[in-house]
N, C-alpha and C. Protein backbone atom coordinates (compact mmCIF):
# COMPACT_ATOMS: atom_id res chain seq x y z
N UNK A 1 118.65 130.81 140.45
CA UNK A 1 117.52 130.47 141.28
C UNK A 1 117.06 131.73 142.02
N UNK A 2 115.78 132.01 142.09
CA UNK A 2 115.07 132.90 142.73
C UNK A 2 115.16 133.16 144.17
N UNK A 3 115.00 134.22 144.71
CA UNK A 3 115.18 134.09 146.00
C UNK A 3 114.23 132.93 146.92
N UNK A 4 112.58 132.99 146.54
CA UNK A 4 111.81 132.93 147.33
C UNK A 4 111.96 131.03 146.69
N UNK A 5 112.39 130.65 145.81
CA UNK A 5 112.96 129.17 145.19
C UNK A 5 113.67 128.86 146.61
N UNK A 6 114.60 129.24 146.80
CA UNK A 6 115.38 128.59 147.69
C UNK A 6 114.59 128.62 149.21
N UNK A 7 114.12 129.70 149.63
CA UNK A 7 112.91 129.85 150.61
C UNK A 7 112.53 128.08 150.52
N UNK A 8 111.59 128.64 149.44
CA UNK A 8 110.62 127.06 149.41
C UNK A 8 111.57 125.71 149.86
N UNK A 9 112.30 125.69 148.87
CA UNK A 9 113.11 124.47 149.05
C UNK A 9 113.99 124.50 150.50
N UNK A 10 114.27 125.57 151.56
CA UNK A 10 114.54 124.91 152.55
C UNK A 10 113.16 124.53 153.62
N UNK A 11 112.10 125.15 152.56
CA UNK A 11 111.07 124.62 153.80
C UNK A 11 110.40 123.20 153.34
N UNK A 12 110.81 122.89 152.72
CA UNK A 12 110.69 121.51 152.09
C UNK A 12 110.83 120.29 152.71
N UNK A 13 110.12 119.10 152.69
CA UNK A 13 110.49 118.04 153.52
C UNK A 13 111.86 117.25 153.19
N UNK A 14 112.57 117.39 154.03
CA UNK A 14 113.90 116.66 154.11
C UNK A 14 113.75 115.15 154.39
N UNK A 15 114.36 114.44 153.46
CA UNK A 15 114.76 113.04 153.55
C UNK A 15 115.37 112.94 155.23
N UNK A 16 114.76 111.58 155.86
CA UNK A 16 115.24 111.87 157.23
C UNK A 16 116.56 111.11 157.62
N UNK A 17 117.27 110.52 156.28
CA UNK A 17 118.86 110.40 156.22
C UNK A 17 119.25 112.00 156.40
N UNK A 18 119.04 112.86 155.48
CA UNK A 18 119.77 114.29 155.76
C UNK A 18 119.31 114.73 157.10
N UNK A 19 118.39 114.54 157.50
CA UNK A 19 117.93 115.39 158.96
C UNK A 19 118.82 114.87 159.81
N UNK A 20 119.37 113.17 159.87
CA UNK A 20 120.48 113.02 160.59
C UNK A 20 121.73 113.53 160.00
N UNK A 21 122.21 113.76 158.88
CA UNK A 21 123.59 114.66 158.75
C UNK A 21 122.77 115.77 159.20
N UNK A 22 122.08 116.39 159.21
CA UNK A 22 122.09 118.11 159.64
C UNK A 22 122.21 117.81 161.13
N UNK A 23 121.94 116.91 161.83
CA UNK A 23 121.93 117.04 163.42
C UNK A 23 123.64 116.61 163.69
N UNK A 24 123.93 116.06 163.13
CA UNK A 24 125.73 115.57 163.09
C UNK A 24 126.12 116.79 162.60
N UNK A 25 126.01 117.93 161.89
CA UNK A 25 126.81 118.94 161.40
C UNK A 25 126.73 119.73 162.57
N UNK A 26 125.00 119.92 163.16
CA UNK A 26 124.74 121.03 163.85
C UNK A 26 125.81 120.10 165.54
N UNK A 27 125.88 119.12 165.78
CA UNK A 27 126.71 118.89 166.92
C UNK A 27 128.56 119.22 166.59
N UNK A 28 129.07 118.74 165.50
CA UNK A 28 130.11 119.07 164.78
C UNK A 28 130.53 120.44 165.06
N UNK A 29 129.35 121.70 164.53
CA UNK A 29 130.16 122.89 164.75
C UNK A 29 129.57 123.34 166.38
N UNK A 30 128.71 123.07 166.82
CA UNK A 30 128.53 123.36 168.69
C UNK A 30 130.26 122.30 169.29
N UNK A 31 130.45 121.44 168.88
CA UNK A 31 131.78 120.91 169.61
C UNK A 31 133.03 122.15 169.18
N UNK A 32 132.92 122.59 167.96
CA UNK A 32 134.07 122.98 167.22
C UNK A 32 133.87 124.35 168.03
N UNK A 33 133.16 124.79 168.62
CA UNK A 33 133.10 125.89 168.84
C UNK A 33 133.37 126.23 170.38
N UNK A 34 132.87 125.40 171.14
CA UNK A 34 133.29 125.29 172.33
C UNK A 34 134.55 124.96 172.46
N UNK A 35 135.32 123.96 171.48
CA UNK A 35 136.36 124.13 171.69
C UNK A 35 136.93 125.61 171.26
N UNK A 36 136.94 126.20 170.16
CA UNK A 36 137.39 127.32 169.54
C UNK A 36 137.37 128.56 171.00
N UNK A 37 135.99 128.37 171.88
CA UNK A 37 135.88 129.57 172.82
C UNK A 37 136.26 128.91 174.15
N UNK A 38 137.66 128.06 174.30
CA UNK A 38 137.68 127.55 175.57
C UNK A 38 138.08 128.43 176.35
N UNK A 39 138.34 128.68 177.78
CA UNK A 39 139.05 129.88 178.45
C UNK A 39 140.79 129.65 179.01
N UNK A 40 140.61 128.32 178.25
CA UNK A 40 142.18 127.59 179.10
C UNK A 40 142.82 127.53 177.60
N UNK A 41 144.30 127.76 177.38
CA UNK A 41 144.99 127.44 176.42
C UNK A 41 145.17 126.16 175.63
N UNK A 42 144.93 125.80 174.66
CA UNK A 42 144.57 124.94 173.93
C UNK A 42 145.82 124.78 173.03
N UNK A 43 146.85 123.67 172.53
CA UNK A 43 147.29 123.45 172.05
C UNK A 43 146.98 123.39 170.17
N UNK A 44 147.78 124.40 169.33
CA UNK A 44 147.38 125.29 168.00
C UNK A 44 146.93 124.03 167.31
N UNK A 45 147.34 123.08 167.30
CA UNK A 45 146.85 121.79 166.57
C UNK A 45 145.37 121.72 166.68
N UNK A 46 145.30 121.48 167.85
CA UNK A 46 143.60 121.41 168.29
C UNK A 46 142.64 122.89 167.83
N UNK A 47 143.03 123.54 168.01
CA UNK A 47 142.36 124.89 168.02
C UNK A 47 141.94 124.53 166.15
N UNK A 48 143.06 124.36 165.50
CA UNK A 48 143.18 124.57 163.66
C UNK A 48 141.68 123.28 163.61
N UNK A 49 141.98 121.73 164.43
CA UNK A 49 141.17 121.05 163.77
C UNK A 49 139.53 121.48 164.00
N UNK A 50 139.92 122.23 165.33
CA UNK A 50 138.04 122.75 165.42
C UNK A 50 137.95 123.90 164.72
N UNK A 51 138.50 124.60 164.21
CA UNK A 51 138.24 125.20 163.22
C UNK A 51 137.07 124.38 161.98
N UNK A 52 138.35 123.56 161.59
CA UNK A 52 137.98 122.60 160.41
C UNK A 52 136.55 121.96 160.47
N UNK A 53 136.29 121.55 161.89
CA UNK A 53 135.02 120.85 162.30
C UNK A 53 133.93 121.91 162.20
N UNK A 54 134.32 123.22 162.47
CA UNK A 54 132.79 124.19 162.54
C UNK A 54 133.12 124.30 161.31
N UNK A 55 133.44 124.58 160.04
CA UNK A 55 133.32 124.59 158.71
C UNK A 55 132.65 123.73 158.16
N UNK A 56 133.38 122.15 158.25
CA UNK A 56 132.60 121.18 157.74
C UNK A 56 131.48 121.12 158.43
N UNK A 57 130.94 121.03 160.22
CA UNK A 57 129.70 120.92 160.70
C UNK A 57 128.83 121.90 159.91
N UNK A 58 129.52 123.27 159.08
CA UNK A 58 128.36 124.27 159.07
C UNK A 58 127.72 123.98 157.87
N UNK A 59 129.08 123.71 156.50
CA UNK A 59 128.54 123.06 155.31
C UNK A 59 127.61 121.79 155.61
N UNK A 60 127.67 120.78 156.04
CA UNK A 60 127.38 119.76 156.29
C UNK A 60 125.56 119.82 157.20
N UNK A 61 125.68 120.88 157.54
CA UNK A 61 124.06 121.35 158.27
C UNK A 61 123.56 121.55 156.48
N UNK A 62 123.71 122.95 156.01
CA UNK A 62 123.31 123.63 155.37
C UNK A 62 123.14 122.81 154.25
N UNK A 63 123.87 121.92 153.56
CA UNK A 63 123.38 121.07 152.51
C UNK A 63 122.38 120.14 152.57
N UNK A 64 122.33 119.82 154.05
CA UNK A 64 121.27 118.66 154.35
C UNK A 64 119.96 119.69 154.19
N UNK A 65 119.83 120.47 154.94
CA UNK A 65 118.99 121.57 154.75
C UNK A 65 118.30 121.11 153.81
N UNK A 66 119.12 122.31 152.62
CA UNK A 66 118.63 122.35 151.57
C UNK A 66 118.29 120.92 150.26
N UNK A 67 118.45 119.80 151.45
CA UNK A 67 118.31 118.64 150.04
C UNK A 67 116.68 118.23 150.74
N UNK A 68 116.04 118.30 149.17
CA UNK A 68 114.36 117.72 149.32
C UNK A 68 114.20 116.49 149.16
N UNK A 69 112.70 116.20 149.66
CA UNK A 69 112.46 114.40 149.39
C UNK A 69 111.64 114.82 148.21
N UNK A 70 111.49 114.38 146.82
CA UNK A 70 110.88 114.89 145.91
C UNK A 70 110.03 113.81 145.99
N UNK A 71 109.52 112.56 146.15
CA UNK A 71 108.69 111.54 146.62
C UNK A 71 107.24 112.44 146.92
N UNK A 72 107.84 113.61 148.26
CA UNK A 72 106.52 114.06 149.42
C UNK A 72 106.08 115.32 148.61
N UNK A 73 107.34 116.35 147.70
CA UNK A 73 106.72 117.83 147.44
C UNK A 73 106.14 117.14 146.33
N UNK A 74 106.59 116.73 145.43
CA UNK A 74 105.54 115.93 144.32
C UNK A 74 104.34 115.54 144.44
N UNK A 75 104.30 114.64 145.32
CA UNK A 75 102.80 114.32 146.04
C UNK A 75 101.68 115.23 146.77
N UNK A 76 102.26 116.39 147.55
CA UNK A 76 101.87 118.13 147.82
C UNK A 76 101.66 118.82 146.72
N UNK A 77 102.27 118.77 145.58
CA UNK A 77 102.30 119.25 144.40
C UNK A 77 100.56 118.72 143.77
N UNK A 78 100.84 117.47 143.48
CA UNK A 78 99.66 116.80 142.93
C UNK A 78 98.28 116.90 143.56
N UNK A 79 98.41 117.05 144.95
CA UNK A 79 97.26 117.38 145.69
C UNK A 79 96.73 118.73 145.55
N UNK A 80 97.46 119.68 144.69
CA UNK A 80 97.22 120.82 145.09
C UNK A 80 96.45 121.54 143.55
N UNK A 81 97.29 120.25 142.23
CA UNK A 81 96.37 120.88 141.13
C UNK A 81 94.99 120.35 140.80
């Protein structure tokens, strides 16, 4: 895939099921991270699972992202030839 392909397709209209996983990922890794930068000692268990949470929150943004409603660019598409 082309660079300016993927461009397009994250500027693409997102199904607004994914816009709620991207807002659950994007809270996922803001929790995971505040925990990760606390200033008080944190027990290693906890520290490992927010790890885990800003990974999955970050995948979990970025796929929603990138998934299109092909319904709306289709229909943009058709208007346009």
């Amino acid at each position: 895939m082309k660079n300016n392909q993927v461009m397009d397709r994250a500027m693409a209209p997102t199904p607004k099921f994914f816009k709620t996983l991207r807002t659950v990922g994007l809270v996922l890794a803001a929790v995971a991270g505040t925990i990760l930068t606390a200033p008080i000692g944190l027990p290693v268990a906890v520290v490992n699972i927010a790890g885990y949470l800003a990974v999955a929150g970050g995948v979990l943004s970025a796929v929603s992202q990138i998934t299109v409603d092909d319904a709306k660019v289709a229909g943009k598409n058709a208007g346009n030839g």
